[in-house]
Protein backbone atom coordinates (compact mmCIF):
# COMPACT_ATOMS: atom_id res chain seq x y z
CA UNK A 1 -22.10 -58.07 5.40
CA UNK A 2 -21.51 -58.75 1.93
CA UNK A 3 -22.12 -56.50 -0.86
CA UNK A 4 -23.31 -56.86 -4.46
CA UNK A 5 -22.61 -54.61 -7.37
CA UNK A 6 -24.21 -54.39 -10.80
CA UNK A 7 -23.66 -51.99 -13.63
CA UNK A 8 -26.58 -50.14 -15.51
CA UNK A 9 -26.45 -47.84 -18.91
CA UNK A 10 -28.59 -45.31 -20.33
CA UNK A 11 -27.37 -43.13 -23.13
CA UNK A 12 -24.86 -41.61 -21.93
CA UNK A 13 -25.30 -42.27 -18.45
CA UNK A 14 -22.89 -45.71 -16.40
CA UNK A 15 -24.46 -46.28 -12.91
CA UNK A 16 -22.58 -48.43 -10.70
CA UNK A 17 -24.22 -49.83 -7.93
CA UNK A 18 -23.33 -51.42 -4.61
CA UNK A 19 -26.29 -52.89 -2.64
CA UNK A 20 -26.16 -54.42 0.80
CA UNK A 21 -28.53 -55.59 3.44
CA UNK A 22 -29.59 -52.75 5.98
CA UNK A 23 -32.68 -50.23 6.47
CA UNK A 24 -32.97 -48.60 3.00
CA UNK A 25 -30.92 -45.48 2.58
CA UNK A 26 -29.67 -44.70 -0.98
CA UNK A 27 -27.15 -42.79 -1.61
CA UNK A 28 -25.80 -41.43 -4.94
CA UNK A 29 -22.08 -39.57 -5.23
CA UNK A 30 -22.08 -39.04 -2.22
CA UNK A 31 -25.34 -37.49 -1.76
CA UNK A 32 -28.91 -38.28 -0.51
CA UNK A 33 -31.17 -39.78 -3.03
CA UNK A 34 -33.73 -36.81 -2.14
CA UNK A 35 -30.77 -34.38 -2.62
CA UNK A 36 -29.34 -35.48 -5.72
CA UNK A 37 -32.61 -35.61 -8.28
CA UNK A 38 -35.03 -33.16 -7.58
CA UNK A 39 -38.32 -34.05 -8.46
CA UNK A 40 -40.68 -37.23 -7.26
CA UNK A 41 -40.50 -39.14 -10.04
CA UNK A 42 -37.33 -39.06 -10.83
CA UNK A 43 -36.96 -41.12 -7.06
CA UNK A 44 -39.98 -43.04 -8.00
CA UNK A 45 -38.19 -44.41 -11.30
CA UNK A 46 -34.99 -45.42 -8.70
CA UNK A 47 -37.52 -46.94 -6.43
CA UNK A 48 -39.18 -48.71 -8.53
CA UNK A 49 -37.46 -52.06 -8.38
CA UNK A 50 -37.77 -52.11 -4.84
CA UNK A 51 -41.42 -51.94 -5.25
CA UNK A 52 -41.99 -54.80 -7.81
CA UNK A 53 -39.72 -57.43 -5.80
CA UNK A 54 -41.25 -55.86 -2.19
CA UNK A 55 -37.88 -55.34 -0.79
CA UNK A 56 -38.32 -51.49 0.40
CA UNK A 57 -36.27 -50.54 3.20
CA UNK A 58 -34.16 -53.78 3.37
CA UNK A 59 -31.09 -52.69 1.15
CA UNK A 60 -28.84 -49.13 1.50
CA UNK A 61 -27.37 -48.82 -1.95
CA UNK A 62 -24.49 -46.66 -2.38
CA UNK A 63 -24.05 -45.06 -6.21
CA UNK A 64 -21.46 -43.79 -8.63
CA UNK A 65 -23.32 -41.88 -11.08
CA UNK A 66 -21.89 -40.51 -14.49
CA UNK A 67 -22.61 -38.58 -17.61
CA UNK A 68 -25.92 -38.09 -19.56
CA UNK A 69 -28.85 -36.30 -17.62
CA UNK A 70 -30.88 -36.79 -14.88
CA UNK A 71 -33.94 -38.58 -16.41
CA UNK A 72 -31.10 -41.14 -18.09
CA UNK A 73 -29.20 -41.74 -14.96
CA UNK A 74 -32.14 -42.26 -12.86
CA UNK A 75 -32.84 -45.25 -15.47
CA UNK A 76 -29.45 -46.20 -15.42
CA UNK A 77 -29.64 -46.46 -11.73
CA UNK A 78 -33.01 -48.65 -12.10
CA UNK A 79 -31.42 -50.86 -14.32
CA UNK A 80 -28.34 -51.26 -12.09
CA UNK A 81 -30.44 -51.96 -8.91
CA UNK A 82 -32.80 -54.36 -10.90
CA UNK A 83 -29.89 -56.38 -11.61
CA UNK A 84 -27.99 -56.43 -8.43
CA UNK A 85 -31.51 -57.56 -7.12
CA UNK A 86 -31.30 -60.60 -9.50
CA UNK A 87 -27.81 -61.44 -8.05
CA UNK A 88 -28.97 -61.61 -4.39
CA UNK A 89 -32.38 -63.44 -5.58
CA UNK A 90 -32.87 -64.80 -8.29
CA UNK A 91 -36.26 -65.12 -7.78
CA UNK A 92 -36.88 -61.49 -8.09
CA UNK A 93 -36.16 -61.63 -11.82
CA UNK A 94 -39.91 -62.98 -13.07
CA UNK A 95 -41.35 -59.97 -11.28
CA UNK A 96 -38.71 -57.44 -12.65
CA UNK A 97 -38.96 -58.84 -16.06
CA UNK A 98 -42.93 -58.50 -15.74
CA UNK A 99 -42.37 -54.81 -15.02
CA UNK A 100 -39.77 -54.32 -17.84
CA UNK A 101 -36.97 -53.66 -15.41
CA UNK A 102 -34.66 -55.89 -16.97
CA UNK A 103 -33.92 -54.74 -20.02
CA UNK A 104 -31.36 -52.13 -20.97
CA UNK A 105 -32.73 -49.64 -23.54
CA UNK A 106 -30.84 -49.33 -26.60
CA UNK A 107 -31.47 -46.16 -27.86
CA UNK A 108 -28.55 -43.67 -28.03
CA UNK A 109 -28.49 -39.94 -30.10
CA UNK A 110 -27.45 -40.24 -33.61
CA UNK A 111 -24.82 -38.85 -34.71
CA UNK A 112 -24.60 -35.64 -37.11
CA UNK A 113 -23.81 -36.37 -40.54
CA UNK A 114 -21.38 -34.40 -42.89
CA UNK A 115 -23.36 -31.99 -45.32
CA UNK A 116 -26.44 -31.91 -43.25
CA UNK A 117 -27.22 -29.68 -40.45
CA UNK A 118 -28.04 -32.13 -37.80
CA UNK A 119 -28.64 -35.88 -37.86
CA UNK A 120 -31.86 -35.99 -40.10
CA UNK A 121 -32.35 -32.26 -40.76
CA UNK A 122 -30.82 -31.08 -44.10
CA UNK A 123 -29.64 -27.55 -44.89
CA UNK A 124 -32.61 -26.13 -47.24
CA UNK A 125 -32.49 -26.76 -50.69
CA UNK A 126 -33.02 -24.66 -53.75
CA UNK A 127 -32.92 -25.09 -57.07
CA UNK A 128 -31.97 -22.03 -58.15
């Protein structure tokens, strides 16, 4: 049985991902998928990748999971699987890429600047 592993990011959030052939359990830190995020589409968004290449219930993927929140580790999970997918087939990738499962999304929080209140906001200003 061999076993493929692929990294994914999201903000703040590193998934590392181990997927190998069996009937389709996922598992994240030690915990079921179902257990771990809460609401449907948070499991749809890991899913997801399984859906575009039609591969649903033919990998268990195990998870290590860290920082950010849940909405940016459930993409960093995506991301992971999407590319560990690639690795075992590469013919998966045109339908991935099709779906925009492929690309890892740049966008991080900016950081406070000195003098202002936040990153943007400004502390208010008077003249007098």
């Amino acid at each position: 049985m061999s076993v493929t592993n692929a990294l994914g990011r999201r903000k703040k959030s590193i998934a590392r991902v181990y997927l190998s052939s069996g009937k389709g359990k996922i598992t994240i830190n030690n915990r079921d998928l179902k257990e771990y995020f809460c609401t449907p589409l948070l499991y749809d968004k890991v899913n997801q990748p399984f859906e575009a290449t039609d591969t649903v219930g033919k990998y268990d993927v195990k998870i290590n999971v860290d920082g950010g929140g849940y909405n940016g580790q459930a993409e960093a999970i995506r991301l992971g699987i999407s590319r560990a997918l690639i690795e075992i087939d590469p013919d998966c990738k045109p339908a991935l890429k099709a779906e925009g499962l492929t690309t890892r999304d740049p966008r991080m929080v900016e950081r406070k600047k000195p003098g202002q209140k936040k990153a943007r906001k400004k502390f208010q200003f008077s003249k007098r």
